[in-house]
C-alpha atoms as a PDB file:
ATOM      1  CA  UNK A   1      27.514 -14.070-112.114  1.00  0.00           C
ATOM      2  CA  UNK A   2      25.874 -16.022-109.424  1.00  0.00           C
ATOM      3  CA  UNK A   3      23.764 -14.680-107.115  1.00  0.00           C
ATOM      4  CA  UNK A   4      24.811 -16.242-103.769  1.00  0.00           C
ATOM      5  CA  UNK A   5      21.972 -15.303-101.680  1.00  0.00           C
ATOM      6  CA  UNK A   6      19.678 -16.676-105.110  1.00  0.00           C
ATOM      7  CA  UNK A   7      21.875 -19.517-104.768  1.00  0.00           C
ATOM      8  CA  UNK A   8      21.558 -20.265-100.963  1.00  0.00           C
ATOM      9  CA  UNK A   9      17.214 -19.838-101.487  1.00  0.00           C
ATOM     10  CA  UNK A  10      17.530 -22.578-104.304  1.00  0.00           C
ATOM     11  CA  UNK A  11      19.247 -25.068-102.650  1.00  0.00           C
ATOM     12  CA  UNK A  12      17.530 -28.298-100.497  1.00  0.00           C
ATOM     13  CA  UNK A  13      17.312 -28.021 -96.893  1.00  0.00           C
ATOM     14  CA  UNK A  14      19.223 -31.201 -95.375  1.00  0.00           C
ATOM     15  CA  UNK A  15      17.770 -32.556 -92.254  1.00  0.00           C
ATOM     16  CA  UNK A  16      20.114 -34.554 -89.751  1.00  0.00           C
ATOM     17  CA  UNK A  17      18.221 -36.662 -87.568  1.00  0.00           C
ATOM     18  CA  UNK A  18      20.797 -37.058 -85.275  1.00  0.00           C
ATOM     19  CA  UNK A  19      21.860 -35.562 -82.219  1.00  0.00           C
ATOM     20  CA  UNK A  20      25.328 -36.598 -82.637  1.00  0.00           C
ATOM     21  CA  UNK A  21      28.260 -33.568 -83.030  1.00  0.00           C
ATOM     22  CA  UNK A  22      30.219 -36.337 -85.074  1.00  0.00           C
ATOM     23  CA  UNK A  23      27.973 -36.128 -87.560  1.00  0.00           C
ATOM     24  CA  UNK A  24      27.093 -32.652 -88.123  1.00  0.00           C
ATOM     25  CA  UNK A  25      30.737 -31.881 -88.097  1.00  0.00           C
ATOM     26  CA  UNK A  26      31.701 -34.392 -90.900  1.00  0.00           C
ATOM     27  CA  UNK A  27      28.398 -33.312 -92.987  1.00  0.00           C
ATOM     28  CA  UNK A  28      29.566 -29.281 -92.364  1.00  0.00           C
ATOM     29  CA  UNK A  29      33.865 -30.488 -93.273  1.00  0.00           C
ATOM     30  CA  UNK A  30      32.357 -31.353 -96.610  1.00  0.00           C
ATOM     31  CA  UNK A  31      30.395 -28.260 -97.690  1.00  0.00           C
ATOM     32  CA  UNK A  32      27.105 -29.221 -96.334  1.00  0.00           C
ATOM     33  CA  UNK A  33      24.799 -26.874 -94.409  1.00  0.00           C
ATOM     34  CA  UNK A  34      22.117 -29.111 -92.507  1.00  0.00           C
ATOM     35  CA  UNK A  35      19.603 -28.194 -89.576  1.00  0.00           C
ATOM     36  CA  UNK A  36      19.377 -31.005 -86.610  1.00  0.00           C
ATOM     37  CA  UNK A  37      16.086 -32.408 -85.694  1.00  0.00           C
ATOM     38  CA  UNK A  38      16.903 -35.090 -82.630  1.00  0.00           C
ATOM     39  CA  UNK A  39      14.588 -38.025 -84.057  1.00  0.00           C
ATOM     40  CA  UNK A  40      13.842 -39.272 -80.394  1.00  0.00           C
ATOM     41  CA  UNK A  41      13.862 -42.922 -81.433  1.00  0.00           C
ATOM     42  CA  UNK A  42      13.472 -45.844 -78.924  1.00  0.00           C
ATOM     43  CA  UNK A  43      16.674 -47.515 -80.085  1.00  0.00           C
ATOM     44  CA  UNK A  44      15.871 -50.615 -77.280  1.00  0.00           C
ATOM     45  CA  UNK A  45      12.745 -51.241 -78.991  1.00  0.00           C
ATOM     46  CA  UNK A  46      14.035 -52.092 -82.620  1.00  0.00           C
ATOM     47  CA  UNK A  47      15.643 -56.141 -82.928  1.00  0.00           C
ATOM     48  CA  UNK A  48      17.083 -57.565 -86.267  1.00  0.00           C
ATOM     49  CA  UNK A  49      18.475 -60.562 -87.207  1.00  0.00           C
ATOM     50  CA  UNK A  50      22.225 -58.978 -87.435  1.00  0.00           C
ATOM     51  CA  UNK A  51      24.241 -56.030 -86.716  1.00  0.00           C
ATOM     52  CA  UNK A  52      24.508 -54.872 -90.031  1.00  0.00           C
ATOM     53  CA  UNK A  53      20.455 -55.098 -90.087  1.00  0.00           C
ATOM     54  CA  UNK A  54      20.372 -53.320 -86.990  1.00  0.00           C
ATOM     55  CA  UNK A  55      22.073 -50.277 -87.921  1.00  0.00           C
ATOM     56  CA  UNK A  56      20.310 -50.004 -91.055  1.00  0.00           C
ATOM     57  CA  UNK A  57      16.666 -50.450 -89.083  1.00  0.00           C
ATOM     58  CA  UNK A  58      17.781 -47.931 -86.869  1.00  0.00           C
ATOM     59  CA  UNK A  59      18.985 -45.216 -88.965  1.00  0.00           C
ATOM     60  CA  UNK A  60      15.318 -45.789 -91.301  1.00  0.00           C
ATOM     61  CA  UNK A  61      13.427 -45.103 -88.365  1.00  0.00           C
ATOM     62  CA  UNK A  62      15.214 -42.334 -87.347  1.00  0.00           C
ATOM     63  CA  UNK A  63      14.459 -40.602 -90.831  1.00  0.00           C
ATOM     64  CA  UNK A  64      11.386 -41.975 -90.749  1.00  0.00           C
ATOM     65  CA  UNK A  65      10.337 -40.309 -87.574  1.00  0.00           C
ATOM     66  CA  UNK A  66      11.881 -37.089 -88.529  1.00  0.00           C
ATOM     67  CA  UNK A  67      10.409 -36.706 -91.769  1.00  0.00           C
ATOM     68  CA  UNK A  68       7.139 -36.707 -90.767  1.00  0.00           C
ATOM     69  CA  UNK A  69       8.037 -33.578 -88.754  1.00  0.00           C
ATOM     70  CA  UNK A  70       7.222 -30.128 -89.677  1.00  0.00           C
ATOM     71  CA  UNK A  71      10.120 -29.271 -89.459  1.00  0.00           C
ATOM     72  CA  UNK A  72      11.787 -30.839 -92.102  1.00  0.00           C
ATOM     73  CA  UNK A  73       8.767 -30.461 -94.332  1.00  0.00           C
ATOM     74  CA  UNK A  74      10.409 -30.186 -98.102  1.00  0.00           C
ATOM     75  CA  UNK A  75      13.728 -31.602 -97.026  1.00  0.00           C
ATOM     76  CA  UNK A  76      16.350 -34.113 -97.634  1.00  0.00           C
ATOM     77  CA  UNK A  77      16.357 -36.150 -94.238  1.00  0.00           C
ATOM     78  CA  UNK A  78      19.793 -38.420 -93.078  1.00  0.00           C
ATOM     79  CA  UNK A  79      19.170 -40.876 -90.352  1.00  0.00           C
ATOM     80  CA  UNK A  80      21.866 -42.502 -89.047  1.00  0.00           C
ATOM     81  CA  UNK A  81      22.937 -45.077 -86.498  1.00  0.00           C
ATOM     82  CA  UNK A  82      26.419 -47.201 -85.643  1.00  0.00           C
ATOM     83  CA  UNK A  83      27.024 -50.370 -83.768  1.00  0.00           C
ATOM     84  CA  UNK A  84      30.263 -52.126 -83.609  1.00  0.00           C
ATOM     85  CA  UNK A  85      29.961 -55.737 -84.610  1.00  0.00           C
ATOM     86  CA  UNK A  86      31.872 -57.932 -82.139  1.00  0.00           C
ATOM     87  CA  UNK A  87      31.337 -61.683 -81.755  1.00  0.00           C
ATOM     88  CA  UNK A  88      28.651 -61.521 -83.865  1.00  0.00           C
ATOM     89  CA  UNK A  89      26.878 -59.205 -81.186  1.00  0.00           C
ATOM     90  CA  UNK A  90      25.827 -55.815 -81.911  1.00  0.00           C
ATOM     91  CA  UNK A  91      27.280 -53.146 -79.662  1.00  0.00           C
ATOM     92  CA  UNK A  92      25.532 -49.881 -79.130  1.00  0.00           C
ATOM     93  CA  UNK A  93      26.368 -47.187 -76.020  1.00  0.00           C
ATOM     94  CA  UNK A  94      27.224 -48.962 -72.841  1.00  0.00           C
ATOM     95  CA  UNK A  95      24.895 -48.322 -69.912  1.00  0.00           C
ATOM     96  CA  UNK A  96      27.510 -47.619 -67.339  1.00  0.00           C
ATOM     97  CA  UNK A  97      31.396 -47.327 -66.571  1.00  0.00           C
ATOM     98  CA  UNK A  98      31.539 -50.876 -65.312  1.00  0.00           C
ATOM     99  CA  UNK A  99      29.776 -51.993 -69.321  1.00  0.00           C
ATOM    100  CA  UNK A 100      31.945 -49.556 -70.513  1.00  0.00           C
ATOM    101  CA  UNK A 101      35.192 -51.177 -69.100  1.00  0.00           C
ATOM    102  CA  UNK A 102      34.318 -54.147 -69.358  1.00  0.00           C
ATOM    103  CA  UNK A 103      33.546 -53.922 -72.996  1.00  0.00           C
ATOM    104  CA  UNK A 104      37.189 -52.210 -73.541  1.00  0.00           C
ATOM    105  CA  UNK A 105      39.128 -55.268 -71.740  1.00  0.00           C
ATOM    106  CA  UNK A 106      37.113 -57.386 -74.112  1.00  0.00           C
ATOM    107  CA  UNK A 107      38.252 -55.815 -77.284  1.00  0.00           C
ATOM    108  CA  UNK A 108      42.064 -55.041 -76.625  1.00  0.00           C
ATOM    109  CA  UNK A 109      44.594 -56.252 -78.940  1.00  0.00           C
ATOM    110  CA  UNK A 110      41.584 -57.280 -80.930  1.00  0.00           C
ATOM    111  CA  UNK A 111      39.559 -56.305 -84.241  1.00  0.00           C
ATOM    112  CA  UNK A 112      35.550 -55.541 -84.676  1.00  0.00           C
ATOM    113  CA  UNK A 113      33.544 -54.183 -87.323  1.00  0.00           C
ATOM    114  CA  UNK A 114      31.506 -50.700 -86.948  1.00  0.00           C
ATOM    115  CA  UNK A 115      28.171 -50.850 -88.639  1.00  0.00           C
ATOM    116  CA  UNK A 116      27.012 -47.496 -89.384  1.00  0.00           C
ATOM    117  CA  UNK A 117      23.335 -47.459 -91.082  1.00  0.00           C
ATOM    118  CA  UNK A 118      22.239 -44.830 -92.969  1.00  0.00           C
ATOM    119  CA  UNK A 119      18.895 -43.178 -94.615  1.00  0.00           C
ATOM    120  CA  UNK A 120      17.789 -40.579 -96.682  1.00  0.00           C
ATOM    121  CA  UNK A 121      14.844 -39.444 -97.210  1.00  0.00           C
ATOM    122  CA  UNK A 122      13.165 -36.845 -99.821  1.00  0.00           C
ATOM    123  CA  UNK A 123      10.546 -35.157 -98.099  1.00  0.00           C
ATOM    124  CA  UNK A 124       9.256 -33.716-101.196  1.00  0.00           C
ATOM    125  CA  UNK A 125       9.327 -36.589-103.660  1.00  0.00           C
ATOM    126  CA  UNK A 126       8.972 -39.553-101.096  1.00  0.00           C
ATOM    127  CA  UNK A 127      11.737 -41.387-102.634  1.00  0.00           C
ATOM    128  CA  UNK A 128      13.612 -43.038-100.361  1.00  0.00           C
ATOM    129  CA  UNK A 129      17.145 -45.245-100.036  1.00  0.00           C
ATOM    130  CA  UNK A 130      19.033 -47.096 -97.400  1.00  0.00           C
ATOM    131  CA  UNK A 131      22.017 -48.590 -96.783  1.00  0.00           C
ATOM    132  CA  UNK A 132      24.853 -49.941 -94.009  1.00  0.00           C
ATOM    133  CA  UNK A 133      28.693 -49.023 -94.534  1.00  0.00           C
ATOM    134  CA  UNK A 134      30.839 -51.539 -92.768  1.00  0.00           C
ATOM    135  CA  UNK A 135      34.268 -50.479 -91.376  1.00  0.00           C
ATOM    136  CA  UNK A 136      37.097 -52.709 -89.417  1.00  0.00           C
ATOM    137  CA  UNK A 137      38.269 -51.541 -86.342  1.00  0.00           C
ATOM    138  CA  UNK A 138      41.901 -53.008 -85.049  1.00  0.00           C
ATOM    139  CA  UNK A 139      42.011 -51.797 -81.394  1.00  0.00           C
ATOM    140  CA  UNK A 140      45.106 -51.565 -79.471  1.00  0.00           C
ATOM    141  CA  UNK A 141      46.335 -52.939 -75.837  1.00  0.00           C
ATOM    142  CA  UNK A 142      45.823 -49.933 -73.847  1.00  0.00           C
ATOM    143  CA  UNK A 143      46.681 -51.278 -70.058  1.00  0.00           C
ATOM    144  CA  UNK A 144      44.153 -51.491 -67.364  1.00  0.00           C
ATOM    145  CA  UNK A 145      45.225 -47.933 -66.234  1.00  0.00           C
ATOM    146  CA  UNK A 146      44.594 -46.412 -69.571  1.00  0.00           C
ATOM    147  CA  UNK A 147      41.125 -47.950 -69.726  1.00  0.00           C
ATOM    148  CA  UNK A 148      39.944 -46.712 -65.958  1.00  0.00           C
ATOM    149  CA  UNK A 149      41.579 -43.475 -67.228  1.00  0.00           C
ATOM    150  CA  UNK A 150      39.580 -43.386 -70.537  1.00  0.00           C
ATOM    151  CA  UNK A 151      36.278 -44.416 -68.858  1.00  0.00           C
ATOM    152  CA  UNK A 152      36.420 -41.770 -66.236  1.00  0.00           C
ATOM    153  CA  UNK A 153      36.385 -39.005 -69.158  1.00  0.00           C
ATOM    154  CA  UNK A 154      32.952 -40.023 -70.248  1.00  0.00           C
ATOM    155  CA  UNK A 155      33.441 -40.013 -73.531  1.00  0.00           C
ATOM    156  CA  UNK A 156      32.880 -43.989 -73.908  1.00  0.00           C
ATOM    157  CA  UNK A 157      29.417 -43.430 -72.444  1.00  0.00           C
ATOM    158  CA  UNK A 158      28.241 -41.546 -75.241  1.00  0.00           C
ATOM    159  CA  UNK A 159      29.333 -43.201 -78.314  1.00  0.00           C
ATOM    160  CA  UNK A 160      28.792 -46.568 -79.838  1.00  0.00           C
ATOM    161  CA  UNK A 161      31.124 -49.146 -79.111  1.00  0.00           C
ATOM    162  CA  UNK A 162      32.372 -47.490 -76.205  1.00  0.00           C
ATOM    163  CA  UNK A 163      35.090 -45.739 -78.639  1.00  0.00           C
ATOM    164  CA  UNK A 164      35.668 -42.799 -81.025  1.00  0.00           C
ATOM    165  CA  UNK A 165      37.730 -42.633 -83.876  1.00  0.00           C
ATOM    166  CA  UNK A 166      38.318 -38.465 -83.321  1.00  0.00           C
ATOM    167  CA  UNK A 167      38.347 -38.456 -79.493  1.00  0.00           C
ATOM    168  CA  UNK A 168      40.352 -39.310 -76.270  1.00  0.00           C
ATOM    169  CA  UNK A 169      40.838 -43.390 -77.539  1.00  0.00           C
ATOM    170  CA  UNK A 170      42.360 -42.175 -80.898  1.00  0.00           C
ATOM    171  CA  UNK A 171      45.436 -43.577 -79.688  1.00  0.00           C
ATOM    172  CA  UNK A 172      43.982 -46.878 -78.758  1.00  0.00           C
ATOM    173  CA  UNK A 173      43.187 -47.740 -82.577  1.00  0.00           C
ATOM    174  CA  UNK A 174      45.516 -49.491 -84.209  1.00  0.00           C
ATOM    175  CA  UNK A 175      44.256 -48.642 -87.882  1.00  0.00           C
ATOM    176  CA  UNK A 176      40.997 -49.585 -89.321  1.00  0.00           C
ATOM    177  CA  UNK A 177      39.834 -51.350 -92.873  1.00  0.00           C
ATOM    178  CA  UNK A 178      37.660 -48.759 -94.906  1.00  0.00           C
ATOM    179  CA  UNK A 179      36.229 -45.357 -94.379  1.00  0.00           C
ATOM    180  CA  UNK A 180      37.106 -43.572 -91.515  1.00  0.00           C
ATOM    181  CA  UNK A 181      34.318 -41.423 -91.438  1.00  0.00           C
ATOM    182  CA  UNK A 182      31.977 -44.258 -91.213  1.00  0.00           C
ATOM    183  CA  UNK A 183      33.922 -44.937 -87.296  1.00  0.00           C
ATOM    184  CA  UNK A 184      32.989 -41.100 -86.516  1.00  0.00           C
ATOM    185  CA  UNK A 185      29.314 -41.948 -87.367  1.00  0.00           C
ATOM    186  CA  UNK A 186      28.214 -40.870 -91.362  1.00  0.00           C
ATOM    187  CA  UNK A 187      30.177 -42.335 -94.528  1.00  0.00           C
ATOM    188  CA  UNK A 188      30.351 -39.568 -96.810  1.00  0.00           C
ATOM    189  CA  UNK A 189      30.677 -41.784 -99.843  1.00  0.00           C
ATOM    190  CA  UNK A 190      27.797 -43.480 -98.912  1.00  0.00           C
ATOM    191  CA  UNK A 191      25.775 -40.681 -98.476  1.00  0.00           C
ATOM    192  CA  UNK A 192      26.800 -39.201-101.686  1.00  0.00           C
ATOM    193  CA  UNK A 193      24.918 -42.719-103.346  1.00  0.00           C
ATOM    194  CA  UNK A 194      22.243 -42.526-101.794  1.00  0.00           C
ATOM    195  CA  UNK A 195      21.420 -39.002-102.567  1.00  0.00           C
ATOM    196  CA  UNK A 196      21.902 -39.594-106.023  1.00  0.00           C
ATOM    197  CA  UNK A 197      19.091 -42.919-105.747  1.00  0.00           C
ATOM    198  CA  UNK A 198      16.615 -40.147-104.459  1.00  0.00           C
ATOM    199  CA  UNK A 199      17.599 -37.410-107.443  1.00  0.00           C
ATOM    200  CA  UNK A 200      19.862 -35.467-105.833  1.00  0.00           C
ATOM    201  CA  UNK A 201      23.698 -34.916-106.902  1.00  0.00           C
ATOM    202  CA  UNK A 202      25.745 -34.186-103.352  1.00  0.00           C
ATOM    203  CA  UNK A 203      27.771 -30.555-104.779  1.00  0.00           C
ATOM    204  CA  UNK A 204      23.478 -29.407-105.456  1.00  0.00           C
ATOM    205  CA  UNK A 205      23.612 -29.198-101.761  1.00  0.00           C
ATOM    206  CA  UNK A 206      27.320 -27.288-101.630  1.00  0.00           C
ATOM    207  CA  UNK A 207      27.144 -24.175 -99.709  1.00  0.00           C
END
C-alpha cells in the first residue's frame, strides 16, 4: 500500500507565479497542490509584435523571474498572463472605471479573442516550454445601466479585458470558442503539454 505522507515527500513542488485567485483555484479543481510566489513583473515594460506574442512574453518572464527565486528552488514554475485580443489591440487591466466602461461599450454585442500565455519552468533540470492558448469570447448587450452597475463592483479593474468568465459579467457572455479555463486565466490542457515537454506527466503532480 501507498504511503501517502511517502507519497506527498516524492512529489514536485509546483510554483504559481501568479497572484491571481483564478488561477490557483483552477490548478487546486484539478488535483494540483501549488505554492504562490507573486513574480512582481513590470507588465508596461514588455512590447511584442502581437497579442498572442504578448501574452506568451509575459507569462516567460513571469516564470523567469520566479524561478530564480529561492523559493521555488527545485520546482516546477507556471507563469501566466491573459490579454483579450480586440481590433488587433491587446487588452490587459484597465486603469480606471472610465477605461473600464469605456472598453465594455466597445465590446457589446461583439466577439474578441483572450490570449492567455503560459510557461513552465523546471527548476531542477532547466528545461523549459512555452506556449499561448487562444479562446473566443462572444460578449453580450448588457445596457448602459448594467455596465455602470458592473464597473462599480470592481471586479473589471482587476482582470484582463475588463471581464471574467466566473464572476459578476458571467451573464454578459454570450458563449465562447475553446477552453473555458483559458478565459479564467490557465488552460489546463495546455499546461498538461507543456509539463510533459519538460519530463513531467500532470497525475505525477496529483495530490
Amino acid at each position: 500500500m501507498t504511503d501517502p505522507q511517502a507519497a506527498a515527500s516524492s512529489r514536485r513542488r509546483l510554483v504559481l507565479g501568479s497572484a491571481s485567485p483564478a488561477r490557483l483555484g483552477l490548478l487546486r479543481q484539478a488535483g494540483l497542490v501549488p505554492e504562490v510566489v507573486v513574480s512582481g513583473v513590470d507588465e508596461d515594460g514588455i512590447t511584442a509584435g502581437s497579442p498572442a506574442e504578448l501574452a506568451r512574453l509575459l507569462a516567460e518572464a513571469k516564470a523567469d523571474a520566479v524561478s530564480v527565486r529561492p523559493e521555488a528552488a527545485d520546482a516546477l514554475v507556471v507563469g501566466c498572463d491573459s490579454v483579450l485580443e480586440l481590433d488587433g489591440q491587446a487588452l490587459g487591466k484597465p486603469a480606471d472605471a472610465e477605461e473600464a466602461t469605456a472598453r465594455w461599450k466597445a465590446m457589446r454585442g461583439r466577439s474578441g479573442v483572450l490570449r492567455t500565455g503560459h510557461c513552465v519552468i523546471d527548476t531542477r533540470s532547466g528545461r523549459r516550454a512555452s506556449a499561448t492558448a487562444s479562446t473566443t469570447v462572444r460578449f453580450g448587450e448588457p445596457s448602459d445601466a448594467e455596465i455602470a452597475a458592473y464597473v462599480a463592483s470592481g471586479e473589471p479593474l482587476k482582470v484582463a479585458g475588463a471581464f471574467t468568465l466566473d464572476g459578476r459579467s458571467a451573464p454578459f457572455i454570450e458563449g465562447i470558442e475553446g477552453d473555458h479555463g483559458n478565459v479564467i486565466g490557465l488552460s489546463l490542457p495546455l499546461l498538461r503539454r507543456l509539463l510533459a515537454e519538460v519530463g513531467t506527466e500532470i497525475t505525477e503532480l496529483w495530490a
